[in-house]
Protein backbone atom coordinates (compact mmCIF):
# COMPACT_ATOMS: atom_id res chain seq x y z
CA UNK A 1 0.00 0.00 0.00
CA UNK A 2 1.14 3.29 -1.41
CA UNK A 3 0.42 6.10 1.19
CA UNK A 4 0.61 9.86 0.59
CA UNK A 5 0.28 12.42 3.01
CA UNK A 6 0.08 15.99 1.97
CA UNK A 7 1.47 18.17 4.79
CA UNK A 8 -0.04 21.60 4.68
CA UNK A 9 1.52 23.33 7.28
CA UNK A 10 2.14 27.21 6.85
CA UNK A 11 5.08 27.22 8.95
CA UNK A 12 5.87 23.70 9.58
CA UNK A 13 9.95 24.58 11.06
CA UNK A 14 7.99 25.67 14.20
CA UNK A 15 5.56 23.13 14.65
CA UNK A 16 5.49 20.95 17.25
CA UNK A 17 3.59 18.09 16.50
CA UNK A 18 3.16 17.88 12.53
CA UNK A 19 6.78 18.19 12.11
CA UNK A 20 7.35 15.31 14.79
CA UNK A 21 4.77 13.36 12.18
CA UNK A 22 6.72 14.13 9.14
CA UNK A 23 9.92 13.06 10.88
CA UNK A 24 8.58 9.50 12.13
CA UNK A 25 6.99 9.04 8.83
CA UNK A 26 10.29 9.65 6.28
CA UNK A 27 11.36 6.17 7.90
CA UNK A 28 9.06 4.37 5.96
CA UNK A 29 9.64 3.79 2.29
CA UNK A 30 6.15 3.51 0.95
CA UNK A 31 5.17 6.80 2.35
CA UNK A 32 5.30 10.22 0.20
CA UNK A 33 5.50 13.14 1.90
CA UNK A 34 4.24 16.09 0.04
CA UNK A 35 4.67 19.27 1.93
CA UNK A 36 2.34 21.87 -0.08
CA UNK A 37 3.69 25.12 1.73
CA UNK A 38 7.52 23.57 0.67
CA UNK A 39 6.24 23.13 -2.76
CA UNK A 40 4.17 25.61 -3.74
CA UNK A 41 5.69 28.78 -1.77
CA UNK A 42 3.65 31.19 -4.42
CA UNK A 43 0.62 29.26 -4.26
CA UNK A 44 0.72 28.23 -8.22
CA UNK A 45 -0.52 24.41 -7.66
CA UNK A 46 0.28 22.17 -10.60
CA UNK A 47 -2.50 20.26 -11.53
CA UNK A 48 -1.34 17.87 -13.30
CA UNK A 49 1.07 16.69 -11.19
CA UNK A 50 -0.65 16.46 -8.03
CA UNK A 51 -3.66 14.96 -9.99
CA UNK A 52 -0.92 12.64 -11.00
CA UNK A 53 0.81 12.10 -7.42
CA UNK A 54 -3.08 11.15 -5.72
CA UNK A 55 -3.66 8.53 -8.52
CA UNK A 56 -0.38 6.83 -7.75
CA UNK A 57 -1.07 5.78 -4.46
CA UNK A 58 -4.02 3.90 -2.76
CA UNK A 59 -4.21 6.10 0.26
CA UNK A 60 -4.16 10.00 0.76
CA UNK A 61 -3.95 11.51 4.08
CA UNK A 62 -4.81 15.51 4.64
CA UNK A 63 -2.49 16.42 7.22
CA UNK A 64 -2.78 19.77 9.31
CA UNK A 65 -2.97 22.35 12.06
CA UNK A 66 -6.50 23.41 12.42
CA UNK A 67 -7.48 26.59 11.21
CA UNK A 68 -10.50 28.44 12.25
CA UNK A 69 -12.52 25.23 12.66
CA UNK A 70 -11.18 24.51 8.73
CA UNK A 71 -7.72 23.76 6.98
CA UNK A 72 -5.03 26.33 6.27
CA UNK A 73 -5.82 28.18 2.73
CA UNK A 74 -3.34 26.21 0.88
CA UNK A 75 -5.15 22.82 1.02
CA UNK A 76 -8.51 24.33 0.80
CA UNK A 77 -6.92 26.01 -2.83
CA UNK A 78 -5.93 22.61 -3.50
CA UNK A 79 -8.82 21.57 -3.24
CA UNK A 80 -10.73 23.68 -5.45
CA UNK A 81 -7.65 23.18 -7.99
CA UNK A 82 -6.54 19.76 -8.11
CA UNK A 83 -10.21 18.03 -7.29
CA UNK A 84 -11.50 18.91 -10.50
CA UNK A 85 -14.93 18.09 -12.81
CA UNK A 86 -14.39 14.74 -14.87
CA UNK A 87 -11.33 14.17 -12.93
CA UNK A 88 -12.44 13.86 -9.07
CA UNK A 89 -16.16 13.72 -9.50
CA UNK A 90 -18.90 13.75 -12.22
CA UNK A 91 -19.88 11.20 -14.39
CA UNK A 92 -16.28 10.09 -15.77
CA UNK A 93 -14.56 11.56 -12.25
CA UNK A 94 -13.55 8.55 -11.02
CA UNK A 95 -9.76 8.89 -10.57
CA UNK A 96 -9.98 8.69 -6.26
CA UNK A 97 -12.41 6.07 -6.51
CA UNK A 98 -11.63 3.26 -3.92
CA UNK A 99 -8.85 4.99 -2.52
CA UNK A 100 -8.84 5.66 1.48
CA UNK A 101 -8.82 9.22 2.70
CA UNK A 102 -7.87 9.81 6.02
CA UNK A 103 -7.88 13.60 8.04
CA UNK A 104 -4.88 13.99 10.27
CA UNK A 105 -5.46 17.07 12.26
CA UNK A 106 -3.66 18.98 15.22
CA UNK A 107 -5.19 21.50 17.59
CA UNK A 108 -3.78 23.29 20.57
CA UNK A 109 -6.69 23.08 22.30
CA UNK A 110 -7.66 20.28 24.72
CA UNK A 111 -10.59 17.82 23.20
CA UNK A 112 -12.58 19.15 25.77
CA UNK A 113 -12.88 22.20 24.21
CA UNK A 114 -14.77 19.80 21.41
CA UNK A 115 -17.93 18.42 22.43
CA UNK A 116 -21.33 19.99 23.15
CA UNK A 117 -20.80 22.56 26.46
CA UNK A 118 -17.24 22.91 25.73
CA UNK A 119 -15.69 26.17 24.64
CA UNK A 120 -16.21 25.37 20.83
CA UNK A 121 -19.58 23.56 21.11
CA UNK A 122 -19.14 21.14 18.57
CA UNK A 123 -16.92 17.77 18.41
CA UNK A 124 -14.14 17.64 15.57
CA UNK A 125 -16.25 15.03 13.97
CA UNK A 126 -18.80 17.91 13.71
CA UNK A 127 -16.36 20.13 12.42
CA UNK A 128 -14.80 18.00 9.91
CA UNK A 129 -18.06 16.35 7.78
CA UNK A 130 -16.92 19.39 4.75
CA UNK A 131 -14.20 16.89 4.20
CA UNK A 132 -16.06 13.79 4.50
CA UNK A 133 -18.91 15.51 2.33
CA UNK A 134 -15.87 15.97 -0.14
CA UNK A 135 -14.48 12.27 0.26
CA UNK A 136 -18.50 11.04 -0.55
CA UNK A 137 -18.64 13.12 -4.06
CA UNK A 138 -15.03 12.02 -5.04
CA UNK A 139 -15.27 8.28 -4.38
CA UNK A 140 -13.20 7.69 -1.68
CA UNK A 141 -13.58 5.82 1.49
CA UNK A 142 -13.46 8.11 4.69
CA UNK A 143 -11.30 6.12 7.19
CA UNK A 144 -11.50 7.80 11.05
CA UNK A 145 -9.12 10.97 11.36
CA UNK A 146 -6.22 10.55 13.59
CA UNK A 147 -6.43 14.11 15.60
CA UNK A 148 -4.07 15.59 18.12
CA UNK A 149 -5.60 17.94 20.84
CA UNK A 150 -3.44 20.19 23.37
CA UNK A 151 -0.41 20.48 20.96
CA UNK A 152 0.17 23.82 22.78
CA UNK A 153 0.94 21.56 25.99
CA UNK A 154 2.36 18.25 24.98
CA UNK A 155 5.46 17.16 26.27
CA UNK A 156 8.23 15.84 24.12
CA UNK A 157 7.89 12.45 24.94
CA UNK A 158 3.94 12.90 24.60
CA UNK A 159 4.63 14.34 20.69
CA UNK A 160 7.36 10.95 19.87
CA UNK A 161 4.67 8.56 21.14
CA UNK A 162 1.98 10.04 19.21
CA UNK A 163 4.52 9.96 15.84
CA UNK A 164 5.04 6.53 15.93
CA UNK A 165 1.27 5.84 16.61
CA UNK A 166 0.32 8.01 13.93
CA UNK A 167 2.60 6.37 11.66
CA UNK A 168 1.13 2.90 12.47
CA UNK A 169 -2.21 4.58 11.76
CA UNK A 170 -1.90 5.65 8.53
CA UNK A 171 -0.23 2.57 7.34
CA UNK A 172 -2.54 -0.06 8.92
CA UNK A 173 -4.70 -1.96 6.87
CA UNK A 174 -7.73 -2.58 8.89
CA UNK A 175 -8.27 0.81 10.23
CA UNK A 176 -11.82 -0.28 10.68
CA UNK A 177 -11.43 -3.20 12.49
């Protein structure tokens, strides 16, 4: 299984947590790490080749900081640039079909903060269905996001731990079970 995680992370050289994932997950050869920030510093996405980068492997994982209860601008543009009519979805848009698309989010708030009551009154599950709406139009299977809450007070050792689980996450193959 082919794996390809597409870090968008404005500022990933001081993160905490995503940059702990990226560093756990260069150890393993069938994972591509696509950092769109690195990439595409002026924003110009080429479509063709990240069209052509998602179709190469059998599982795509969103990975990044939550942003105002969303995804930094960069992925949401690559979104609305790369997920195109005929390609993505539509009646010949069937390039994603069957692949697995997984959310791997960080937040620096606590998960108590997300739930009904708590400071943001909705759960991340809430918060997220825009992508799984996205992942039902495009064909691909929605596997459970792997989320990180209270990045802002995680302790080294806290951070390594939850690299190496992520890492086993994203390349298990029953997810489900």
């Amino acid at each position: 299984m082919r794996v390809l995680v597409i870090v968008t992370h404005p500022n990933i050289e001081n993160s905490t947590v995503n940059k702990a994932w990226v560093k756990e997950l260069k150890k393993h050869s069938n994972v591509t790490i696509h950092e769109l920030y690195k990439q595409y510093s002026d924003e110009i996405i080429d479509i063709e080749k990240e069209q052509k980068l998602c179709e190469e492997h059998d599982r795509i994982v969103l990975q990044f900081p939550f942003y105002w209860y969303s995804s930094p601008p960069l992925l949401k543009k690559w979104q609305d640039e790369v997920l195109t009519y005929g390609w993505a979805y539509g009646s010949e848009g069937n390039k994603l079909h069957n692949k697995d698309l997984i959310l791997a989010v960080t937040s620096g708030s606590p998960k108590e903060r997300y739930q009904a009551g708590g400071r943001n009154q909705y759960s991340m599950s809430e918060l997220l269905k825009p992508f799984q709406a996205t992942s039902n139009l495009i064909g691909t299977t929605f596997l459970p996001s792997f989320i990180f809450h209270g990045t802002y007070h995680a302790t080294t050792e806290e951070i390594e731990e939850n690299a190496r689980e992520f890492a086993h996450y994203i390349l298990s193959r029953d997810i489900l079970e």
